[in-house]
C-alpha atoms as a PDB file:
ATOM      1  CA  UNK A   1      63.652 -31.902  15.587  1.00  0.00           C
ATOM      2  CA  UNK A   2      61.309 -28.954  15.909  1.00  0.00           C
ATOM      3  CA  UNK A   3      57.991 -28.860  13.524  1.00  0.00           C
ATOM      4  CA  UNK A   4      59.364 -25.568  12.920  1.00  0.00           C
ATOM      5  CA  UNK A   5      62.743 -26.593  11.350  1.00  0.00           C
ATOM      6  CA  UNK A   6      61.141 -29.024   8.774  1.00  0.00           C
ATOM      7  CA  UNK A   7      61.210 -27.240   5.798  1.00  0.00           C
ATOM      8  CA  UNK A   8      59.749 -28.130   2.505  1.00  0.00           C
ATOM      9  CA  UNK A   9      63.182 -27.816   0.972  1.00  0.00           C
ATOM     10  CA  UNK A  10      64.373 -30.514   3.652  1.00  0.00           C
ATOM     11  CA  UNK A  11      61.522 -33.226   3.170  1.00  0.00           C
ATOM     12  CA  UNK A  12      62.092 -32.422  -0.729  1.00  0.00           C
ATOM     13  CA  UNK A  13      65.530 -33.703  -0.728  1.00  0.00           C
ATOM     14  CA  UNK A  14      65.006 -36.863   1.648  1.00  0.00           C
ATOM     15  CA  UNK A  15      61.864 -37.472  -0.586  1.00  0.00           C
ATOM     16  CA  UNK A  16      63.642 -37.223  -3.849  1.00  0.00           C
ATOM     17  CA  UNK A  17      66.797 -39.540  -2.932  1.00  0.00           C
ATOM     18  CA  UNK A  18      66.798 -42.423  -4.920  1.00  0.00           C
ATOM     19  CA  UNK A  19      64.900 -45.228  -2.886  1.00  0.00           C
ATOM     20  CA  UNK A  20      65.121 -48.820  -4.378  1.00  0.00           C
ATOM     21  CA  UNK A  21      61.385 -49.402  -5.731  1.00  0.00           C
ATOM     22  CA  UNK A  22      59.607 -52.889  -5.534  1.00  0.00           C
ATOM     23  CA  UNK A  23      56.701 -53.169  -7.601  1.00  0.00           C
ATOM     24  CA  UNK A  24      53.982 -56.334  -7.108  1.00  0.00           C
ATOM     25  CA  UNK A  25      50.584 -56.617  -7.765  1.00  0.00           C
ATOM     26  CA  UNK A  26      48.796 -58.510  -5.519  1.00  0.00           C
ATOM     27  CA  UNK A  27      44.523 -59.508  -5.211  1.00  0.00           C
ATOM     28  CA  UNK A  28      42.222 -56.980  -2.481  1.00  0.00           C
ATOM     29  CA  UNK A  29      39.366 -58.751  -0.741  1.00  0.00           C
ATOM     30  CA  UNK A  30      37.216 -59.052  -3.442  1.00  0.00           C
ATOM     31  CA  UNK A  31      39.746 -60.127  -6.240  1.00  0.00           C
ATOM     32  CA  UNK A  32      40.396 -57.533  -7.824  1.00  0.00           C
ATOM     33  CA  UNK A  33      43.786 -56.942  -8.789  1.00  0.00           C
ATOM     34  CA  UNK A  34      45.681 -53.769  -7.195  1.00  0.00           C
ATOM     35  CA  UNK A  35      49.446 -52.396  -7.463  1.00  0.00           C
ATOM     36  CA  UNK A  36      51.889 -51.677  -4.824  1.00  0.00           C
ATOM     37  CA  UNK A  37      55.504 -49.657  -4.343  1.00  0.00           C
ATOM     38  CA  UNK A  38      57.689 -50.878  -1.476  1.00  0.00           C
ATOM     39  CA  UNK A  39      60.237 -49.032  -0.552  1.00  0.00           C
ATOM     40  CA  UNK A  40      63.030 -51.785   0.448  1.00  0.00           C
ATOM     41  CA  UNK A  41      64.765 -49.018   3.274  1.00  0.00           C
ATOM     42  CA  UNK A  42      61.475 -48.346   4.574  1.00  0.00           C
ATOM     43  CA  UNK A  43      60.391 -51.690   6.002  1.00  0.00           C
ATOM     44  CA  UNK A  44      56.933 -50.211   6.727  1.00  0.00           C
ATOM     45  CA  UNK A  45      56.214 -48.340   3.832  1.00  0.00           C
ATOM     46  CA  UNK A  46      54.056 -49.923   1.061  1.00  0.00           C
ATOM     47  CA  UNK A  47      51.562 -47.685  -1.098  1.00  0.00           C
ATOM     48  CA  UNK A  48      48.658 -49.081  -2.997  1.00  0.00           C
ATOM     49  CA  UNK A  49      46.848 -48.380  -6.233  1.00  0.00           C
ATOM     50  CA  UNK A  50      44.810 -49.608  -9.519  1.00  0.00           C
ATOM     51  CA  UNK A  51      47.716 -48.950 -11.849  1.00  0.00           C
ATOM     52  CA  UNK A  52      51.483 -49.023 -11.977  1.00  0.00           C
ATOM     53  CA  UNK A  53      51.380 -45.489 -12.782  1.00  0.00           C
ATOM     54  CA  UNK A  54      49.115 -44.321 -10.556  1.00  0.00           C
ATOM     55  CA  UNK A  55      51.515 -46.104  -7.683  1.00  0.00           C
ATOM     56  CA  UNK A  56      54.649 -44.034  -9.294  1.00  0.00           C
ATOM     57  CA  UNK A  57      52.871 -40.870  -9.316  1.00  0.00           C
ATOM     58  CA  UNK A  58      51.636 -40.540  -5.716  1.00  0.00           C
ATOM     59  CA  UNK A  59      53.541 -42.734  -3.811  1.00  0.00           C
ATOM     60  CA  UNK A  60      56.226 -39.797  -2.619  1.00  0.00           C
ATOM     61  CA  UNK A  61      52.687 -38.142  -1.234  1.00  0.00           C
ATOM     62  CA  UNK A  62      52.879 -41.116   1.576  1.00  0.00           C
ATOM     63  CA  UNK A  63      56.835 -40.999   1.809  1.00  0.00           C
ATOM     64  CA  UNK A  64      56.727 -37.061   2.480  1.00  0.00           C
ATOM     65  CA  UNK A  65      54.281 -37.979   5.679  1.00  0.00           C
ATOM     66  CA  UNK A  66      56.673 -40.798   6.753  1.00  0.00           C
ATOM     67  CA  UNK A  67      59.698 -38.895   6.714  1.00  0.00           C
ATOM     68  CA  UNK A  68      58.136 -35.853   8.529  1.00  0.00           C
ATOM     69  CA  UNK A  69      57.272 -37.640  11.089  1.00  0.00           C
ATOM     70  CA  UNK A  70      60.333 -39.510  11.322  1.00  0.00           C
ATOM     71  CA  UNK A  71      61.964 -36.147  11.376  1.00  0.00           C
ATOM     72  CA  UNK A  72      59.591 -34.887  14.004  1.00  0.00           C
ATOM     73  CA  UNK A  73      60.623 -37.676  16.291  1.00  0.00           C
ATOM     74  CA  UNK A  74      64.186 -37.871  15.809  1.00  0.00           C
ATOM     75  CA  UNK A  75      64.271 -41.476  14.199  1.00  0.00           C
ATOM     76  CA  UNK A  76      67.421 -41.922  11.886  1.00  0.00           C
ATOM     77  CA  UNK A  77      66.205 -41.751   7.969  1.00  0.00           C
ATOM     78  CA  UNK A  78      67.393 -45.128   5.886  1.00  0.00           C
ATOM     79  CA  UNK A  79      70.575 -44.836   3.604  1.00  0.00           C
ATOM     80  CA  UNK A  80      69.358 -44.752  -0.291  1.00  0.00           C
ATOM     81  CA  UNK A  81      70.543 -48.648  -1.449  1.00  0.00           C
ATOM     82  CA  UNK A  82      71.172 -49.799   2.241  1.00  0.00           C
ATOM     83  CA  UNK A  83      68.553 -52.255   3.603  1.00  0.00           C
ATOM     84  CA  UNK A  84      69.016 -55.999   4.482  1.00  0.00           C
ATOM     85  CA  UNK A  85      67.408 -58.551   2.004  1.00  0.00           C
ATOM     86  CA  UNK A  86      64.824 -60.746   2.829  1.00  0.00           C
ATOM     87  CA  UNK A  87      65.998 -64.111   3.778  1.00  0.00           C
ATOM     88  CA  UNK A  88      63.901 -67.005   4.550  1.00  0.00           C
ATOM     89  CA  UNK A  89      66.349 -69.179   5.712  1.00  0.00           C
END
């Protein structure tokens, strides 16, 4: 797709679709606790933060990037609620 045909409109409905959230908290390098959003359809995208909250209020900041350049490059955007679990079998 064309830079030029990605509207705002466009990335505003793929970005406001309703993604299944994982939430974990998790240790950085020096202990200190952290936050984190997964996005189970995106297996790449994981955003970070000191808070819950502060993970639920910018983490469609990160999604907006992914998805434009997903868009950019023609790569097919995830179904809302379709993604394979994990299995560790």
């Amino acid at each position: 797709m064309r830079k030029e045909d990605i509207t705002d409109e466009k990335l505003d409905y793929y970005v406001n679709l309703e993604w299944t959230l994982e939430f974990g908290e998790d240790l950085d390098f020096e202990g200190k606790n952290y936050h984190y959003i997964k996005l189970k359809e995106f297996e790449e995208f994981v955003y970070c933060g000191k808070t819950k909250e502060i993970c639920l209020q910018n983490y469609k900041k990160q999604l907006r990037w992914l998805i434009k350049v997903m868009l950019e490059f023609d790569d097919p955007i995830p179904v809302p609620g379709e993604y394979e679990e994990d299995s560790f079998d």
